[in-house]
PDB file of N, CA and C in Angstrom:
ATOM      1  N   UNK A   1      37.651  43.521 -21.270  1.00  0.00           N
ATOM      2  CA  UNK A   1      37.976  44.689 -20.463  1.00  0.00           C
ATOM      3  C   UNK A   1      39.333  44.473 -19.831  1.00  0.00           C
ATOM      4  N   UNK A   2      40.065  45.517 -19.530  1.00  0.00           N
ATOM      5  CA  UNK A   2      41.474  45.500 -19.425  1.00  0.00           C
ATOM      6  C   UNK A   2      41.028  45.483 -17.782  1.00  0.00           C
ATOM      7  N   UNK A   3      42.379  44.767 -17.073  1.00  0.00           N
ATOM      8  CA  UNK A   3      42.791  44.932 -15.609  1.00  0.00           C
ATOM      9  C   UNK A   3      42.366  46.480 -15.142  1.00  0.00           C
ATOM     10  N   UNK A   4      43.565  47.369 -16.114  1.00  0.00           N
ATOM     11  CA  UNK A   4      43.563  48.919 -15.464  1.00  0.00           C
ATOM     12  C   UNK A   4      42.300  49.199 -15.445  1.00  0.00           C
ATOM     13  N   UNK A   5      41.210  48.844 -16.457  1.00  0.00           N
ATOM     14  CA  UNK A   5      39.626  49.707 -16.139  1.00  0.00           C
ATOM     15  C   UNK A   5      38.936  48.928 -15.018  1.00  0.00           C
ATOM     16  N   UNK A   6      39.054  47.878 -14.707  1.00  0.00           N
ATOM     17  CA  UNK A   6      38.462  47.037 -13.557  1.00  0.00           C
ATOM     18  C   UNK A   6      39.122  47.844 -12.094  1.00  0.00           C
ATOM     19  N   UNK A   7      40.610  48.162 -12.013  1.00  0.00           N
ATOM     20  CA  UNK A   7      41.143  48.616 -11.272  1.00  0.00           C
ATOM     21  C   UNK A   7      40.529  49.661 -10.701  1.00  0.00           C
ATOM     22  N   UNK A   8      40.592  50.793 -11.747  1.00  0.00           N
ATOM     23  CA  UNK A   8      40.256  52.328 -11.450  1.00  0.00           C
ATOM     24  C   UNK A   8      38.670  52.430 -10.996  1.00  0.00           C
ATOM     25  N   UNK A   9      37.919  51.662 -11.132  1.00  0.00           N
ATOM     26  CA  UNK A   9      37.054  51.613 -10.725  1.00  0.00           C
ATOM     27  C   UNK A   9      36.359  50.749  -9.341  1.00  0.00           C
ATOM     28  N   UNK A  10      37.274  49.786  -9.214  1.00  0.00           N
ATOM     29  CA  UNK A  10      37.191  49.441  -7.553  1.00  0.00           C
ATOM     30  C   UNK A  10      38.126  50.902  -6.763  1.00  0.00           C
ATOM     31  N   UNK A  11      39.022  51.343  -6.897  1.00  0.00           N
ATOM     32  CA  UNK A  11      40.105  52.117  -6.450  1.00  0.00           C
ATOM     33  C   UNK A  11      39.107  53.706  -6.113  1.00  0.00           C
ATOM     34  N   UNK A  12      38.485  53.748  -6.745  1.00  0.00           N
ATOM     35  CA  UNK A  12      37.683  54.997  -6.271  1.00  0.00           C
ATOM     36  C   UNK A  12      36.239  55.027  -5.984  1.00  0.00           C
ATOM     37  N   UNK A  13      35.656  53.486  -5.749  1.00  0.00           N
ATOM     38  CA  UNK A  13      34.846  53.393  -5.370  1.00  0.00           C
ATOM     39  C   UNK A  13      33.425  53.923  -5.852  1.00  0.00           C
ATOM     40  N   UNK A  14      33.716  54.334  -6.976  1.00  0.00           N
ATOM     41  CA  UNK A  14      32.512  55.157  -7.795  1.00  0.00           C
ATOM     42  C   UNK A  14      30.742  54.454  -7.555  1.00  0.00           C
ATOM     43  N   UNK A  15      30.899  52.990  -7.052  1.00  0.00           N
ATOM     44  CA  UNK A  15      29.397  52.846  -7.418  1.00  0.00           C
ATOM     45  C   UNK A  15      28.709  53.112  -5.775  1.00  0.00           C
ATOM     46  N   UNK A  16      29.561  52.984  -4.793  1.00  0.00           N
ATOM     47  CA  UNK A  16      29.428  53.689  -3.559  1.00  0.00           C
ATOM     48  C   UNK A  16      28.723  54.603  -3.595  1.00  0.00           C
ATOM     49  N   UNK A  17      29.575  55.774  -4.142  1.00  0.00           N
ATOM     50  CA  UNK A  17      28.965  57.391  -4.011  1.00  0.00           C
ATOM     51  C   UNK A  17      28.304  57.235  -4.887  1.00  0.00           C
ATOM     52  N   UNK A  18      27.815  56.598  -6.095  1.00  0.00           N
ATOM     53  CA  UNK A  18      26.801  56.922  -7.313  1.00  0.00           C
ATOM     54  C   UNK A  18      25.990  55.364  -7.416  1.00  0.00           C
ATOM     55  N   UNK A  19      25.629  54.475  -6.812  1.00  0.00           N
ATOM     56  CA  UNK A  19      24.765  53.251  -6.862  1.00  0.00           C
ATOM     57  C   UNK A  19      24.418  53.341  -7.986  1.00  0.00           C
ATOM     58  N   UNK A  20      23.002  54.629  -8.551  1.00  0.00           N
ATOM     59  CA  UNK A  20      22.776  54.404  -9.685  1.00  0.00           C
ATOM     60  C   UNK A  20      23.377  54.056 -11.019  1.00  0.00           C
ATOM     61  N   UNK A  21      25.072  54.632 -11.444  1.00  0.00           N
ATOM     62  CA  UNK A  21      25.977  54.529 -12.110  1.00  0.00           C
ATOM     63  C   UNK A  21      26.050  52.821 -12.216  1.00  0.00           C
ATOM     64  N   UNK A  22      25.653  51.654 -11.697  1.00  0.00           N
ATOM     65  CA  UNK A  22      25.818  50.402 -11.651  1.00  0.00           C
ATOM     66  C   UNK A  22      25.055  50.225 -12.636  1.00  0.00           C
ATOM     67  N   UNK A  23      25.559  49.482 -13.603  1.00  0.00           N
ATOM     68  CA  UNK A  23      24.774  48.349 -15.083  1.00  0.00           C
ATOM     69  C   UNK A  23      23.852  47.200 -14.746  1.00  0.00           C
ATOM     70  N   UNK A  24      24.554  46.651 -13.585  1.00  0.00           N
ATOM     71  CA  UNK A  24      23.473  45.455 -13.174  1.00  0.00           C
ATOM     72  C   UNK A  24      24.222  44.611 -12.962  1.00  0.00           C
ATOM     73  N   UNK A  25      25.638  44.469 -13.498  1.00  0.00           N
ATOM     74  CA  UNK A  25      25.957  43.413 -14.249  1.00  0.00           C
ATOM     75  C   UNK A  25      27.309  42.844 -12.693  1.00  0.00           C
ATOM     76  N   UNK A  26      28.089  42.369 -12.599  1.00  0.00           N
ATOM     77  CA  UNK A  26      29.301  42.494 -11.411  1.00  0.00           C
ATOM     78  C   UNK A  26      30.711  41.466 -12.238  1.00  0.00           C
ATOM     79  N   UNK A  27      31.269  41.425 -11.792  1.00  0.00           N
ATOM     80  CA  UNK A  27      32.757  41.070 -12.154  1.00  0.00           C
ATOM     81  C   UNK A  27      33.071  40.384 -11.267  1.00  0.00           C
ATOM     82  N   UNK A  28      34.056  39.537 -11.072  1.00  0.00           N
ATOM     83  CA  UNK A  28      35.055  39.150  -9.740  1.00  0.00           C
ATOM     84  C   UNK A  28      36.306  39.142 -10.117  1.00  0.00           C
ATOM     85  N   UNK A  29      36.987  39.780  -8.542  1.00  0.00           N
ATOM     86  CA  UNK A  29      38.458  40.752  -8.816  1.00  0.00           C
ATOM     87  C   UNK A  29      38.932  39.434  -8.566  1.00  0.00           C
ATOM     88  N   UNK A  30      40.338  39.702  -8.398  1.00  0.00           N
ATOM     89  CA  UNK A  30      41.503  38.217  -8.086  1.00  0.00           C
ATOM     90  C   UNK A  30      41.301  38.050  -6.947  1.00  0.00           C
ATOM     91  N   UNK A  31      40.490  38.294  -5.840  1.00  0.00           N
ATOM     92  CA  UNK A  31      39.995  38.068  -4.363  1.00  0.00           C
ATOM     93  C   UNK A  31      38.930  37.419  -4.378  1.00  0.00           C
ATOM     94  N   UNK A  32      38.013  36.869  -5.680  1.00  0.00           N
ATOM     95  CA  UNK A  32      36.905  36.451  -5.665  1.00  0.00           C
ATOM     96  C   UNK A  32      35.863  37.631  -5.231  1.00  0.00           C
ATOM     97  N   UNK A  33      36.210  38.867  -4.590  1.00  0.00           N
ATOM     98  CA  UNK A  33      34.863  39.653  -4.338  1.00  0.00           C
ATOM     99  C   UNK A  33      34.090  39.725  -5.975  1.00  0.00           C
ATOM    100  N   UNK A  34      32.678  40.709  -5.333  1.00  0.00           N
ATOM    101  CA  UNK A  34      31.800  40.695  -6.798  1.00  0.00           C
ATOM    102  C   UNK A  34      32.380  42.479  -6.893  1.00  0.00           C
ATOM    103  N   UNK A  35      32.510  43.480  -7.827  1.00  0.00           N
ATOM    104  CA  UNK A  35      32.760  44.180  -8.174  1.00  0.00           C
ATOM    105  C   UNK A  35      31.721  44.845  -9.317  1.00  0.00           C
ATOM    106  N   UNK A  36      30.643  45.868  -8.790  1.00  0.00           N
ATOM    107  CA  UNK A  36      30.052  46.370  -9.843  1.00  0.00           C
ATOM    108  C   UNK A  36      30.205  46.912 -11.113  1.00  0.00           C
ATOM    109  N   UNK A  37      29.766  46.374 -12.002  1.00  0.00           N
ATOM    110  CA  UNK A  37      29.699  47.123 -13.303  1.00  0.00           C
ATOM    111  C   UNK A  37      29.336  48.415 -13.470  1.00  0.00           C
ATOM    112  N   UNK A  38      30.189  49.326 -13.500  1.00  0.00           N
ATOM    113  CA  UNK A  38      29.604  51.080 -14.089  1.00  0.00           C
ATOM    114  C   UNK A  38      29.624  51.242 -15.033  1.00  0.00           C
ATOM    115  N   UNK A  39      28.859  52.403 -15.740  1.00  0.00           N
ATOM    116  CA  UNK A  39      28.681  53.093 -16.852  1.00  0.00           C
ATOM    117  C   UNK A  39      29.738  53.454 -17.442  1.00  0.00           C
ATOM    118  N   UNK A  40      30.871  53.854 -16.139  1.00  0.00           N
ATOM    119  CA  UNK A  40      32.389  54.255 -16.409  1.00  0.00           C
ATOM    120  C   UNK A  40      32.912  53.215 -17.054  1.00  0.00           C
ATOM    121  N   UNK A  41      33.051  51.776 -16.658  1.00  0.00           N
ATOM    122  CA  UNK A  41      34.312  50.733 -17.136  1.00  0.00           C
ATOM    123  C   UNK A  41      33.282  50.355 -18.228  1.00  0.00           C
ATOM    124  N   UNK A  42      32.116  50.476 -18.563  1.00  0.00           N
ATOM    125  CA  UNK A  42      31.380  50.084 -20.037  1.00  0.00           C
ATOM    126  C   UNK A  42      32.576  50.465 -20.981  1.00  0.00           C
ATOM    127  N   UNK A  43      32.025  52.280 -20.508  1.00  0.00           N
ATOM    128  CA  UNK A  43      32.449  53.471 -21.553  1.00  0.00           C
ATOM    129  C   UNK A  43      34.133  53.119 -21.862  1.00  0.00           C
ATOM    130  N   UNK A  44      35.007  52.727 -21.041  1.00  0.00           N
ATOM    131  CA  UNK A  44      36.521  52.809 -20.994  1.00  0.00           C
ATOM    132  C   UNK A  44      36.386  51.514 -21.616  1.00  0.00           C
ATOM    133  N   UNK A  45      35.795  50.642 -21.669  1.00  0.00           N
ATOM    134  CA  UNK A  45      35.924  49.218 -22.723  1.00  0.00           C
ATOM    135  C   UNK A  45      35.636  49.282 -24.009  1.00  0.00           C
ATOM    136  N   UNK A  46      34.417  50.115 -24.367  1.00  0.00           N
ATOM    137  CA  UNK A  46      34.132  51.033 -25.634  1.00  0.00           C
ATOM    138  C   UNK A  46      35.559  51.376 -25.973  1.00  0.00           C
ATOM    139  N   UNK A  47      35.837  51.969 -25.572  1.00  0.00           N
ATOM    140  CA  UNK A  47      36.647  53.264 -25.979  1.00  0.00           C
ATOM    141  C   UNK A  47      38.005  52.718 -26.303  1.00  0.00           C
ATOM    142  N   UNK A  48      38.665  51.933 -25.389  1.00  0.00           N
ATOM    143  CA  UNK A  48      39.446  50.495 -25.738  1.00  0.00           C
ATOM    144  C   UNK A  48      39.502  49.798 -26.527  1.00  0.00           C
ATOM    145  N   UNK A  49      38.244  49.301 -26.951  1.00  0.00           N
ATOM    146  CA  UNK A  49      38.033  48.513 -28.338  1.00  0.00           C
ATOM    147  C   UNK A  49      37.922  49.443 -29.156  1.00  0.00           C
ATOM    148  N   UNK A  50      37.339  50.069 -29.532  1.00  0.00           N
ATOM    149  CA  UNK A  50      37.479  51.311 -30.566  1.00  0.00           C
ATOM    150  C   UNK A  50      38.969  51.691 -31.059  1.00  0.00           C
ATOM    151  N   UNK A  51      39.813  52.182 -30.229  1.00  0.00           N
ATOM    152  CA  UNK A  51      41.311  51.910 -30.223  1.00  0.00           C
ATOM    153  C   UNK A  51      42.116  51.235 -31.241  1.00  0.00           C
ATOM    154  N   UNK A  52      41.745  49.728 -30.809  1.00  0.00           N
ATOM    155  CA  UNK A  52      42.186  48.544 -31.098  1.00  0.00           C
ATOM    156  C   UNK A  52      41.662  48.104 -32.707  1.00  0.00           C
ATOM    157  N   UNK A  53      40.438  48.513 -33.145  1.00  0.00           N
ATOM    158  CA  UNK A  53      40.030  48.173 -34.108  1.00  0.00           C
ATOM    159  C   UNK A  53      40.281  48.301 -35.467  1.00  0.00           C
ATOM    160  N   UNK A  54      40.833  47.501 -36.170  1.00  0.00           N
ATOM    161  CA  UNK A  54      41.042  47.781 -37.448  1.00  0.00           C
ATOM    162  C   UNK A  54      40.534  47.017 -38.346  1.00  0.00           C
ATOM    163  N   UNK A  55      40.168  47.342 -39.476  1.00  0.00           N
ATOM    164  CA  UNK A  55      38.999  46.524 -40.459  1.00  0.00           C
ATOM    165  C   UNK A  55      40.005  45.343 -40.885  1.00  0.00           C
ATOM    166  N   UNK A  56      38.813  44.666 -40.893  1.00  0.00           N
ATOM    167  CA  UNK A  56      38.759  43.239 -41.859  1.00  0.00           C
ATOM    168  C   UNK A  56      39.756  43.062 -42.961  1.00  0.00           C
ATOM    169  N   UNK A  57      40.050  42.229 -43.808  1.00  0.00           N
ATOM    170  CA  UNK A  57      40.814  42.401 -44.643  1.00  0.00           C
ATOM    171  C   UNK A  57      39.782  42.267 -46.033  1.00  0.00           C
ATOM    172  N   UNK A  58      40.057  42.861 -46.951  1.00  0.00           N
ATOM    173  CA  UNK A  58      39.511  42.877 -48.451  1.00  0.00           C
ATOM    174  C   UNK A  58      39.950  41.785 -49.069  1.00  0.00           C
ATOM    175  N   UNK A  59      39.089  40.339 -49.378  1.00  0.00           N
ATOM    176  CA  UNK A  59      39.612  39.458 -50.514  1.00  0.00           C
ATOM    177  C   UNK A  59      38.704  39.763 -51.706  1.00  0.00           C
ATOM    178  N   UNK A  60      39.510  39.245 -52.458  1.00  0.00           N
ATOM    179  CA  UNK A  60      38.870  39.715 -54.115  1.00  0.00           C
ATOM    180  C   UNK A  60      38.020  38.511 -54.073  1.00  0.00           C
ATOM    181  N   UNK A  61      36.705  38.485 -54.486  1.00  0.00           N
ATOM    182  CA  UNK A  61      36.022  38.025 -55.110  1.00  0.00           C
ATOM    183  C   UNK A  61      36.615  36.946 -56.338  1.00  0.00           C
ATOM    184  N   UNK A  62      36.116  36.092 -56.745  1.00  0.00           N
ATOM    185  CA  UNK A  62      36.526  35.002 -58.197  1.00  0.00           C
ATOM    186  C   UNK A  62      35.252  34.992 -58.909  1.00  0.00           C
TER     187      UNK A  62
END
């Protein structure tokens, strides 16, 4: 997971106003706090890697 999706999601505080939106899971920022996992920075890590992905390479068989 990238900095910016860890960011945007301490920065607006989303698991505050939505608790349930939390995975379970927590992070720690460069302050050592714990930082909840949302549904949001899952989805934006998905979506990131998806991006990024390009297939394998094809070797021929012998």
């Amino acid at each position: 997971m990238s900095v910016h999706a860890m960011q945007t999601c301490r920065d607006n505080a989303e698991i505050l106003i939505h608790p349930s939106s939390c995975t379970g899971g927590y992070l720690l920022d460069e302050n050592g706090r714990e930082v909840a996992i949302t549904e949001q920075m899952v989805q934006q890590a998905c979506a990131e890697l998806e991006h990024q992905w390009v297939p394998a390479p094809r070797y021929a068989s012998n």
